[in-house]
N, C-alpha and C. Protein backbone atom coordinates (compact mmCIF):
# COMPACT_ATOMS: atom_id res chain seq x y z
N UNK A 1 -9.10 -15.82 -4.35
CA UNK A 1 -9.38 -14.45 -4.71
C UNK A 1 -8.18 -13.54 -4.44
N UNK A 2 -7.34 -13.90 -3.49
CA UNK A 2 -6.57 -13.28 -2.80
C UNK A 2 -5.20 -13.24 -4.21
N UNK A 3 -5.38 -14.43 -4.86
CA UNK A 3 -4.04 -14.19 -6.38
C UNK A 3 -4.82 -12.93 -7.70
N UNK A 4 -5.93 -12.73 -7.61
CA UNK A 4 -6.36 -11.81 -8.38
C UNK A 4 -5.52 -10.82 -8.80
N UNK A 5 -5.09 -9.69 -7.56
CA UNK A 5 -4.73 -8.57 -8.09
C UNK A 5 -3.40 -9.02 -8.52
N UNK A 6 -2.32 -10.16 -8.36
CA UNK A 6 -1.21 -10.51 -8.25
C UNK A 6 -1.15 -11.04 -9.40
N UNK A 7 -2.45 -11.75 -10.08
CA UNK A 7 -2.03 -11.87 -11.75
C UNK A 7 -2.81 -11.04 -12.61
N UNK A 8 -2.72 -9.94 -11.79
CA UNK A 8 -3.56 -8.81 -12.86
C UNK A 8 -4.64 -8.98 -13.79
N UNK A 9 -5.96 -9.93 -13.31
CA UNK A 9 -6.64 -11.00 -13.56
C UNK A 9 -7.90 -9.65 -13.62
N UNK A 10 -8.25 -9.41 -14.50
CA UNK A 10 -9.53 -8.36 -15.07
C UNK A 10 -11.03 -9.09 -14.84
N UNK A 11 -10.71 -10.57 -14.69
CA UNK A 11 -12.28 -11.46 -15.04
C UNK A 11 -12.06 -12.71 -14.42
N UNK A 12 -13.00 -13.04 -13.72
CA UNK A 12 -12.75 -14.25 -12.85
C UNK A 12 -13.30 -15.18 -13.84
N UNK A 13 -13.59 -16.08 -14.35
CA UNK A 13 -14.88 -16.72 -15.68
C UNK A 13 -15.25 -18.20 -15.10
N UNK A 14 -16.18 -17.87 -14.58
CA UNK A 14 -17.03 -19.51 -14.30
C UNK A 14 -17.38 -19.98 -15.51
N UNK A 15 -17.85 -21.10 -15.89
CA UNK A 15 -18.58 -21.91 -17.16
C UNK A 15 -19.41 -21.71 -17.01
N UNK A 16 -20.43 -21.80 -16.21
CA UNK A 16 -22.19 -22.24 -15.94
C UNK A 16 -22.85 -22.05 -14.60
N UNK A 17 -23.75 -21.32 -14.14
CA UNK A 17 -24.44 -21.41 -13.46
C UNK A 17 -23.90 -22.43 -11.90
N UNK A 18 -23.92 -23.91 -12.69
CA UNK A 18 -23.63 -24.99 -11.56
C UNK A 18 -22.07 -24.28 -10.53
N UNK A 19 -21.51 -24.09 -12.12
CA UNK A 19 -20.11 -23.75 -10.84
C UNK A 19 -19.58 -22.68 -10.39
N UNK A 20 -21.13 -21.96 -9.96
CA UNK A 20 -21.04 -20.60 -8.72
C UNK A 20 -20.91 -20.83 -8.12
N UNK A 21 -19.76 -21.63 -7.72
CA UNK A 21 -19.31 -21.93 -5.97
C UNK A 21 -18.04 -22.23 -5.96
N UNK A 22 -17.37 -22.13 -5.00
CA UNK A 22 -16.00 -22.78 -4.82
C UNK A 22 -16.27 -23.58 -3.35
N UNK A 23 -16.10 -24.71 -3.62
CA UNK A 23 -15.41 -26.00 -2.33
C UNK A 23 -14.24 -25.44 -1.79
N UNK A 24 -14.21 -25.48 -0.41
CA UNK A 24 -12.79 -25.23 0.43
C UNK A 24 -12.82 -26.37 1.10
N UNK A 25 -11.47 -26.14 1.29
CA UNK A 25 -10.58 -27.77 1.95
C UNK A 25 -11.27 -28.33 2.62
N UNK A 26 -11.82 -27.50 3.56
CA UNK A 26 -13.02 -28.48 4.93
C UNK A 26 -14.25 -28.43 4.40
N UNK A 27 -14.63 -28.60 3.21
CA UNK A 27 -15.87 -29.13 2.40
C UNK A 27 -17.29 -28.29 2.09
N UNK A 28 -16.48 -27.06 2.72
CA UNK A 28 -17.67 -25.74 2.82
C UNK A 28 -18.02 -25.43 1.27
N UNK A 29 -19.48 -25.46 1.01
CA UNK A 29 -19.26 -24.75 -0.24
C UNK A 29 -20.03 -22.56 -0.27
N UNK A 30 -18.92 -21.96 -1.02
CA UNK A 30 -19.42 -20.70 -0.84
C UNK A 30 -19.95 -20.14 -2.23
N UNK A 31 -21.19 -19.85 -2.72
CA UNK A 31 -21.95 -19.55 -3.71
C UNK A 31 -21.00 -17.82 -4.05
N UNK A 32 -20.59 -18.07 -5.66
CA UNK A 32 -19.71 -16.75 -5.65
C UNK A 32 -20.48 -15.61 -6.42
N UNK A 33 -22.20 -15.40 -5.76
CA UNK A 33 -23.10 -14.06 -6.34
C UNK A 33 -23.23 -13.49 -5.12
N UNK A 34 -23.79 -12.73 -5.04
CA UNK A 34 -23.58 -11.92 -4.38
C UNK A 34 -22.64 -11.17 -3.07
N UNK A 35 -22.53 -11.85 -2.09
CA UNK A 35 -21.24 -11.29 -1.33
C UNK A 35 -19.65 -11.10 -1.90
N UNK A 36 -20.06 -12.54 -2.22
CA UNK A 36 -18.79 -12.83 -3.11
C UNK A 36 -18.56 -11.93 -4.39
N UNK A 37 -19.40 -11.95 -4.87
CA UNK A 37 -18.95 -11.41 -6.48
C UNK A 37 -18.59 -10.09 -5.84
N UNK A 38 -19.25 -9.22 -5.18
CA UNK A 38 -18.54 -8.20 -4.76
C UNK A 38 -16.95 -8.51 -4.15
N UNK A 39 -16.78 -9.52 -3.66
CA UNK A 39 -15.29 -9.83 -3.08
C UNK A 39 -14.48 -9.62 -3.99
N UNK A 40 -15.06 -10.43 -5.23
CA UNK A 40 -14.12 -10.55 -6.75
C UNK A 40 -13.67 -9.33 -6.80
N UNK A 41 -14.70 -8.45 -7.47
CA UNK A 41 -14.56 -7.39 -7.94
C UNK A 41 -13.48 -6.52 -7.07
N UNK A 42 -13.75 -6.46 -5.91
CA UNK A 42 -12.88 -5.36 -4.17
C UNK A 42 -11.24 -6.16 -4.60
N UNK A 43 -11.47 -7.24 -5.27
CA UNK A 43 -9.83 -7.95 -5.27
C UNK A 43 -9.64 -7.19 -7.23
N UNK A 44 -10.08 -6.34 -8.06
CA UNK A 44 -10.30 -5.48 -8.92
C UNK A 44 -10.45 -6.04 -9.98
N UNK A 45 -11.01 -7.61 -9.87
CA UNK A 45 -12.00 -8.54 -11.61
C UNK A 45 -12.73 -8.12 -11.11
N UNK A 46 -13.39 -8.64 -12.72
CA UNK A 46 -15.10 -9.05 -12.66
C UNK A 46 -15.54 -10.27 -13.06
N UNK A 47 -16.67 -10.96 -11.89
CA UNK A 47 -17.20 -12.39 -11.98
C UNK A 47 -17.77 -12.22 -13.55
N UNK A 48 -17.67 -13.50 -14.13
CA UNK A 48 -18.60 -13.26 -15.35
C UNK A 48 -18.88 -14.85 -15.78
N UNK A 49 -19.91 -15.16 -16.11
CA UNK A 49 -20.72 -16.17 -16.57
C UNK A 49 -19.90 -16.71 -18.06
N UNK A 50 -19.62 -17.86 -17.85
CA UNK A 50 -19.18 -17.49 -19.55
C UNK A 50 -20.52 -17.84 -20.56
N UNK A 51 -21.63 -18.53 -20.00
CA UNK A 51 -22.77 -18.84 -20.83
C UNK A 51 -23.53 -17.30 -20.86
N UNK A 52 -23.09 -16.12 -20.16
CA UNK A 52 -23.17 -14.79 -19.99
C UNK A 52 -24.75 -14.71 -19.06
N UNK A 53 -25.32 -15.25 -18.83
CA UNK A 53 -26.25 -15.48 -17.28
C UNK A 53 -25.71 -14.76 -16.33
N UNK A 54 -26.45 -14.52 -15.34
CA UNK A 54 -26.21 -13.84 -14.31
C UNK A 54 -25.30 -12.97 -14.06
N UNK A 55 -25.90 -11.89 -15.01
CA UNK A 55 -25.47 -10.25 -14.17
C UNK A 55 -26.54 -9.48 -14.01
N UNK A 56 -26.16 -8.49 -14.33
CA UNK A 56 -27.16 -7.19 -13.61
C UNK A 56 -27.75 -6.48 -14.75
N UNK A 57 -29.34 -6.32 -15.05
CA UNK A 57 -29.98 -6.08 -16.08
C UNK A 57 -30.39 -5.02 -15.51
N UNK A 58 -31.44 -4.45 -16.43
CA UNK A 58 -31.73 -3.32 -15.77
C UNK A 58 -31.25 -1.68 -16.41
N UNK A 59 -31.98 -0.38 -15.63
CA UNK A 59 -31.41 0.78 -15.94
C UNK A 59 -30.28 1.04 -15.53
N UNK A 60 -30.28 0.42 -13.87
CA UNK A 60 -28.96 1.31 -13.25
C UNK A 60 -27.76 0.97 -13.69
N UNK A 61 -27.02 2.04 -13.73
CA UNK A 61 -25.59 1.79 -14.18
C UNK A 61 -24.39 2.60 -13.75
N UNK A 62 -23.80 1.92 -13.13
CA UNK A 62 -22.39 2.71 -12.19
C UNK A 62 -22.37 4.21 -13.21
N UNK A 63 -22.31 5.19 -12.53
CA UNK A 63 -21.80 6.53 -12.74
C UNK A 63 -20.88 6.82 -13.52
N UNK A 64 -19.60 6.12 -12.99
CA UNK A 64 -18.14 6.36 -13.62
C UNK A 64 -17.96 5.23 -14.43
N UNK A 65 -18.55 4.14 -14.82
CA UNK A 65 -17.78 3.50 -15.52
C UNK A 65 -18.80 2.82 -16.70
N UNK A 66 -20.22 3.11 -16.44
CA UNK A 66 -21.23 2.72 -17.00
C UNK A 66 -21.61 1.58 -17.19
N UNK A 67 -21.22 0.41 -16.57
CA UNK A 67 -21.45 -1.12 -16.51
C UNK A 67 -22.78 -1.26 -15.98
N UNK A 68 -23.29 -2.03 -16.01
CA UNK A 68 -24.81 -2.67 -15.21
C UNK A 68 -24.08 -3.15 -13.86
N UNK A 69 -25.01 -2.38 -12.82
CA UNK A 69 -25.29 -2.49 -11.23
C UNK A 69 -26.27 -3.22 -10.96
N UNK A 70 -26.59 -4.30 -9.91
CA UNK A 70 -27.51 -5.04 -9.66
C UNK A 70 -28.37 -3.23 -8.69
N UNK A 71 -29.67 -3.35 -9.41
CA UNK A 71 -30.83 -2.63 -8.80
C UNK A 71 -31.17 -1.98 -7.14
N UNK A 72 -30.66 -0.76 -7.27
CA UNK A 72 -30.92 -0.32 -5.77
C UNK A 72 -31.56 1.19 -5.52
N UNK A 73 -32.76 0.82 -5.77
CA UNK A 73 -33.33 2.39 -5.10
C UNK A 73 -33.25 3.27 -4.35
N UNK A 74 -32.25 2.65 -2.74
CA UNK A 74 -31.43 3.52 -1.88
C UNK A 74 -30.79 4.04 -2.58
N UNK A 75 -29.91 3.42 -3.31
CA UNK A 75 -28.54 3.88 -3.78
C UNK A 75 -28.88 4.30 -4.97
N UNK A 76 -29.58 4.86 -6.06
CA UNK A 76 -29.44 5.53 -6.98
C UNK A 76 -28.09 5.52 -8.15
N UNK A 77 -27.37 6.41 -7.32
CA UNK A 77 -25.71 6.67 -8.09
C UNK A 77 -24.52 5.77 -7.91
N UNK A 78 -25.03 4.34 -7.12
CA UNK A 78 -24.24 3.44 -6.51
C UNK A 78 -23.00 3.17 -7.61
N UNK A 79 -21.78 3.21 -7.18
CA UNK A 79 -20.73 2.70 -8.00
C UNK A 79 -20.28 1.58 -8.07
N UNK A 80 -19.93 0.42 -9.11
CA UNK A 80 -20.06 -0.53 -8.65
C UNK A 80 -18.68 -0.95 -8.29
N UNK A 81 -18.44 -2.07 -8.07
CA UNK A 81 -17.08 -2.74 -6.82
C UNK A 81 -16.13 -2.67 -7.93
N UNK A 82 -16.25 -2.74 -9.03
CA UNK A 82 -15.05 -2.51 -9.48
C UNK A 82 -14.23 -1.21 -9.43
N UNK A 83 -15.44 -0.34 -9.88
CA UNK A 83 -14.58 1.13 -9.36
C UNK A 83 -14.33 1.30 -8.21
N UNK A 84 -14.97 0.72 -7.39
CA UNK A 84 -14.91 0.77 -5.69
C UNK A 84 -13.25 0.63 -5.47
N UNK A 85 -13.13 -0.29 -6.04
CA UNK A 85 -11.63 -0.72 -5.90
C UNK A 85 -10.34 -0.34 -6.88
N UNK A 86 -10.73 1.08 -7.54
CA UNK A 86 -10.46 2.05 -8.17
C UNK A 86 -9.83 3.21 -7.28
N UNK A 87 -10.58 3.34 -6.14
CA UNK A 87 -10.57 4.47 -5.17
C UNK A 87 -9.68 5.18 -5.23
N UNK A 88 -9.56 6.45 -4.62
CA UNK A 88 -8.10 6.75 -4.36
C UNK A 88 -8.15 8.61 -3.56
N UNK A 89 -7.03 8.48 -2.81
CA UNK A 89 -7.30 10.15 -2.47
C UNK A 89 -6.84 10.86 -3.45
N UNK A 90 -6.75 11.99 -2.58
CA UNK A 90 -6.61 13.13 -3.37
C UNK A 90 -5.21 13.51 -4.31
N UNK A 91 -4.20 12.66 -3.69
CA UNK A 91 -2.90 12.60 -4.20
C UNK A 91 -2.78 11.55 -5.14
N UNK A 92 -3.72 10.35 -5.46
CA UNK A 92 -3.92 9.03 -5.88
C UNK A 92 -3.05 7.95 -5.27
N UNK A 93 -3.42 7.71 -4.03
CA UNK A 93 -2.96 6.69 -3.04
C UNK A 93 -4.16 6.04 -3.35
N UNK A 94 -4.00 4.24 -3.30
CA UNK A 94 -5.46 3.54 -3.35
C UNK A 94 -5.99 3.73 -2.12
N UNK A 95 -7.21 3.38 -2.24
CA UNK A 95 -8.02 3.49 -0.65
C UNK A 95 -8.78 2.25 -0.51
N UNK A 96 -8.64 1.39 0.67
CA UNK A 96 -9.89 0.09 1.00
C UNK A 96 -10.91 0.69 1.88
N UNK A 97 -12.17 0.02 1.73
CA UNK A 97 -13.15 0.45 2.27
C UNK A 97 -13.69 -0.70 2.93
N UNK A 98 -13.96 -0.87 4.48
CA UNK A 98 -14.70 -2.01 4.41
C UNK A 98 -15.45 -1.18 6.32
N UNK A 99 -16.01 -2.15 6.75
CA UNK A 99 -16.86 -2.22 7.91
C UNK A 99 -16.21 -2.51 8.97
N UNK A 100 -15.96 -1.70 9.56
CA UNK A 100 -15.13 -1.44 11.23
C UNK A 100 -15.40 -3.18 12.01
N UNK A 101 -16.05 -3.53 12.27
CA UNK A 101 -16.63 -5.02 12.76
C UNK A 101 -18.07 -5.60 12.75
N UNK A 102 -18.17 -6.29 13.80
CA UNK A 102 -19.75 -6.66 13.89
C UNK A 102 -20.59 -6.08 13.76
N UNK A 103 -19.81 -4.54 14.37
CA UNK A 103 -20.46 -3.45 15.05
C UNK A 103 -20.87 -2.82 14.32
N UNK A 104 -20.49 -3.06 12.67
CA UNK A 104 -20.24 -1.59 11.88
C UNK A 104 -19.67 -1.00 11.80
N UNK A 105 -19.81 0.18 11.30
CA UNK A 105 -19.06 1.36 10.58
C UNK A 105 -18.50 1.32 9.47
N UNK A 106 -17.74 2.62 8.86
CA UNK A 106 -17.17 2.77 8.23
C UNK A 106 -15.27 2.60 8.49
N UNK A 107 -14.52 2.24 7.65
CA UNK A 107 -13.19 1.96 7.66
C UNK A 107 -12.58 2.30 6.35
N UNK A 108 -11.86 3.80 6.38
CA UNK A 108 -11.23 3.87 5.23
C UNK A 108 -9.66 3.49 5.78
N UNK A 109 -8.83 3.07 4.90
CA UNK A 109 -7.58 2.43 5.21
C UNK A 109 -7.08 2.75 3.86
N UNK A 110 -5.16 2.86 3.39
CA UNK A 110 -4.87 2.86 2.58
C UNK A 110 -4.63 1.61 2.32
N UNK A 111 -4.66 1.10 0.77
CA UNK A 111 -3.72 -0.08 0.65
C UNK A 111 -2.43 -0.56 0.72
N UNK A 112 -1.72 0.72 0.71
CA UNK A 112 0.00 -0.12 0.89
C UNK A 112 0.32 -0.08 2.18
N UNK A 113 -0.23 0.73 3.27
CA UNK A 113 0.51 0.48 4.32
C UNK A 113 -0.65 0.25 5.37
N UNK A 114 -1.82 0.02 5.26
CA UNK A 114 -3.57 -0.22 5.92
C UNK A 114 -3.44 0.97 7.17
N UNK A 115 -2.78 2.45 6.91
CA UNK A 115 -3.09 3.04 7.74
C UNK A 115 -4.64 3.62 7.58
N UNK A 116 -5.21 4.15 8.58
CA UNK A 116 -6.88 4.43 8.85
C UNK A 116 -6.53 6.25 8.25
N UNK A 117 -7.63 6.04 7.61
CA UNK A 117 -7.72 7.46 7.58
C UNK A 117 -9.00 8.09 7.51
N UNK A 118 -9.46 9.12 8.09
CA UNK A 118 -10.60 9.56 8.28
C UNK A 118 -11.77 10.39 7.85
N UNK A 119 -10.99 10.51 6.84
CA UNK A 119 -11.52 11.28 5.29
C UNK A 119 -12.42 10.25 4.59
N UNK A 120 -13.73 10.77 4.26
CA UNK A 120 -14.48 9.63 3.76
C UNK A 120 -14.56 10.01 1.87
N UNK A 121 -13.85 11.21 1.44
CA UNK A 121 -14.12 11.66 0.48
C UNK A 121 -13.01 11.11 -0.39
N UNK A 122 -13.18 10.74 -1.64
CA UNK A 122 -12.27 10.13 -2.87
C UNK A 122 -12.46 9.86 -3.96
N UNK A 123 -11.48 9.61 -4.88
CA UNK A 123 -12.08 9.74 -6.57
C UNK A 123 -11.53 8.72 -7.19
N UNK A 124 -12.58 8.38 -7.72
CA UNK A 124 -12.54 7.28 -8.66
C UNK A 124 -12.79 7.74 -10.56
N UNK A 125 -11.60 7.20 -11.05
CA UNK A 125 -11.88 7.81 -12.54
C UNK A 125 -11.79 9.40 -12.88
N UNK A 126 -11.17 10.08 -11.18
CA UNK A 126 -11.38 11.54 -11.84
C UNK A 126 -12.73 11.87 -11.04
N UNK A 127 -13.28 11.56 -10.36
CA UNK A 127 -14.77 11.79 -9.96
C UNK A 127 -14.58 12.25 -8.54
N UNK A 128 -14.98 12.82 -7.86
CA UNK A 128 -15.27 12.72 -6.75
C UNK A 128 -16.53 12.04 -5.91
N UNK A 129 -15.90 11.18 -5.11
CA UNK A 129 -16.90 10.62 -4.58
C UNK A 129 -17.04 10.79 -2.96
N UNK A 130 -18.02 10.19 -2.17
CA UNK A 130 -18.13 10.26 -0.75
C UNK A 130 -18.37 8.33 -0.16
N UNK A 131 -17.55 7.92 0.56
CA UNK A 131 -17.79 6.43 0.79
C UNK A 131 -18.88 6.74 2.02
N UNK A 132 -19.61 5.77 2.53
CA UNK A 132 -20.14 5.69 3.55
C UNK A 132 -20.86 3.87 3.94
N UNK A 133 -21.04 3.99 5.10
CA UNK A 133 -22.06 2.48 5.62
C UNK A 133 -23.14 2.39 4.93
N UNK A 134 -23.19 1.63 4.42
CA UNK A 134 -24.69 0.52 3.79
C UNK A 134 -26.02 0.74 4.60
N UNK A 135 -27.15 0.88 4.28
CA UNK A 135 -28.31 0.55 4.98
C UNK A 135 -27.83 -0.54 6.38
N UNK A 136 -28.22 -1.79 5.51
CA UNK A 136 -27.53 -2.76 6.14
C UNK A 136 -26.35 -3.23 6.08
N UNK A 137 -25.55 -2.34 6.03
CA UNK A 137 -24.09 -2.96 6.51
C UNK A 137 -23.33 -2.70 4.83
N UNK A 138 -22.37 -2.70 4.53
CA UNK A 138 -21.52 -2.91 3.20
C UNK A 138 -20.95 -1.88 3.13
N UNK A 139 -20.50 -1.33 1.84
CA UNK A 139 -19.91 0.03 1.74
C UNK A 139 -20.61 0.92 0.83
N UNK A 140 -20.78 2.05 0.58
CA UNK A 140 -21.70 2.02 -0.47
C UNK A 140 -20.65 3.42 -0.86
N UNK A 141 -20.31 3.96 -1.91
CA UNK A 141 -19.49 4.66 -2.76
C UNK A 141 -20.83 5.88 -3.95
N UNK A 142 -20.70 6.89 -3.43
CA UNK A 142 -21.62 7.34 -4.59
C UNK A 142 -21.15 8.39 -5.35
N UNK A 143 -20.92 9.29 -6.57
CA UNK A 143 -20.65 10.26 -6.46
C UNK A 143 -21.02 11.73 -5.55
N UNK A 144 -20.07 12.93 -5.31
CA UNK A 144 -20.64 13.95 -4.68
C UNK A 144 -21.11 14.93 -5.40
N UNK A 145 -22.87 15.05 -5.19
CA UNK A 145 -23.39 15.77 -6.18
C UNK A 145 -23.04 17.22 -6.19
């Protein structure tokens, strides 16, 4: 995942269902829906089926970019990981978002130099948005109404 942004790779493309997973060297296998596919996306593809199966049906649909969001009634205006990884302040520096530790929280950081910064507010597409902690844990990105 980590060569994504480095070959400017828009779409990760599995064949089928079966090969939602990747094998690592010590024989682990990691299923690439849900945690993962968000990983894809935070590295700025998108997972995609090539038999086109498994995505996100439904009404909801990211704000800024109008794609199908997998279904969340907390989250309403949820943006999805691709714009997530769109971010940016106010000057358009990128921004990473992830979870302080075990412990939680929130962690905004820039990407070129991973300094912390403490501003939770940023725009994606021109938008303004507000990042914050997940119910249970994640990042969750919404617009500011």
């Amino acid at each position: 995942m980590d060569a994504l942004p480095a070959a400017r790779a828009g779409q990760l493309v599995i064949t089928s269902p079966e090969r939602m997973h990747i094998t690592l060297e010590d024989g682990t296998s990691i299923a690439l829906f849900g945690p993962q596919a968000f990983s894809v996306a935070s590295h700025g593809a998108r997972l995609v089926c090539a038999d086109g199966g498994h995505v996100p049906d439904g009404d909801q649909r990211c704000p800024t970019c109008g794609d199908a969001v997998w279904p969340s009634p907390r989250y309403p205006r949820l943006l999805c990981a691709l714009c997530l990884h769109e971010a940016t302040d106010e000057g358009g520096r990128a921004l990473w978002f992830d979870n302080g530790g075990a412990g939680g929280g929130l962690r905004v950081r820039y990407r070129d130099t991973a300094q912390e910064r403490r501003e939770t507010l940023c725009w994606v597409r021109g938008v303004p948005c507000k990042a914050a902690e997940g119910y249970v844990g994640g990042v969750v990105i919404e617009p500011v109404r």
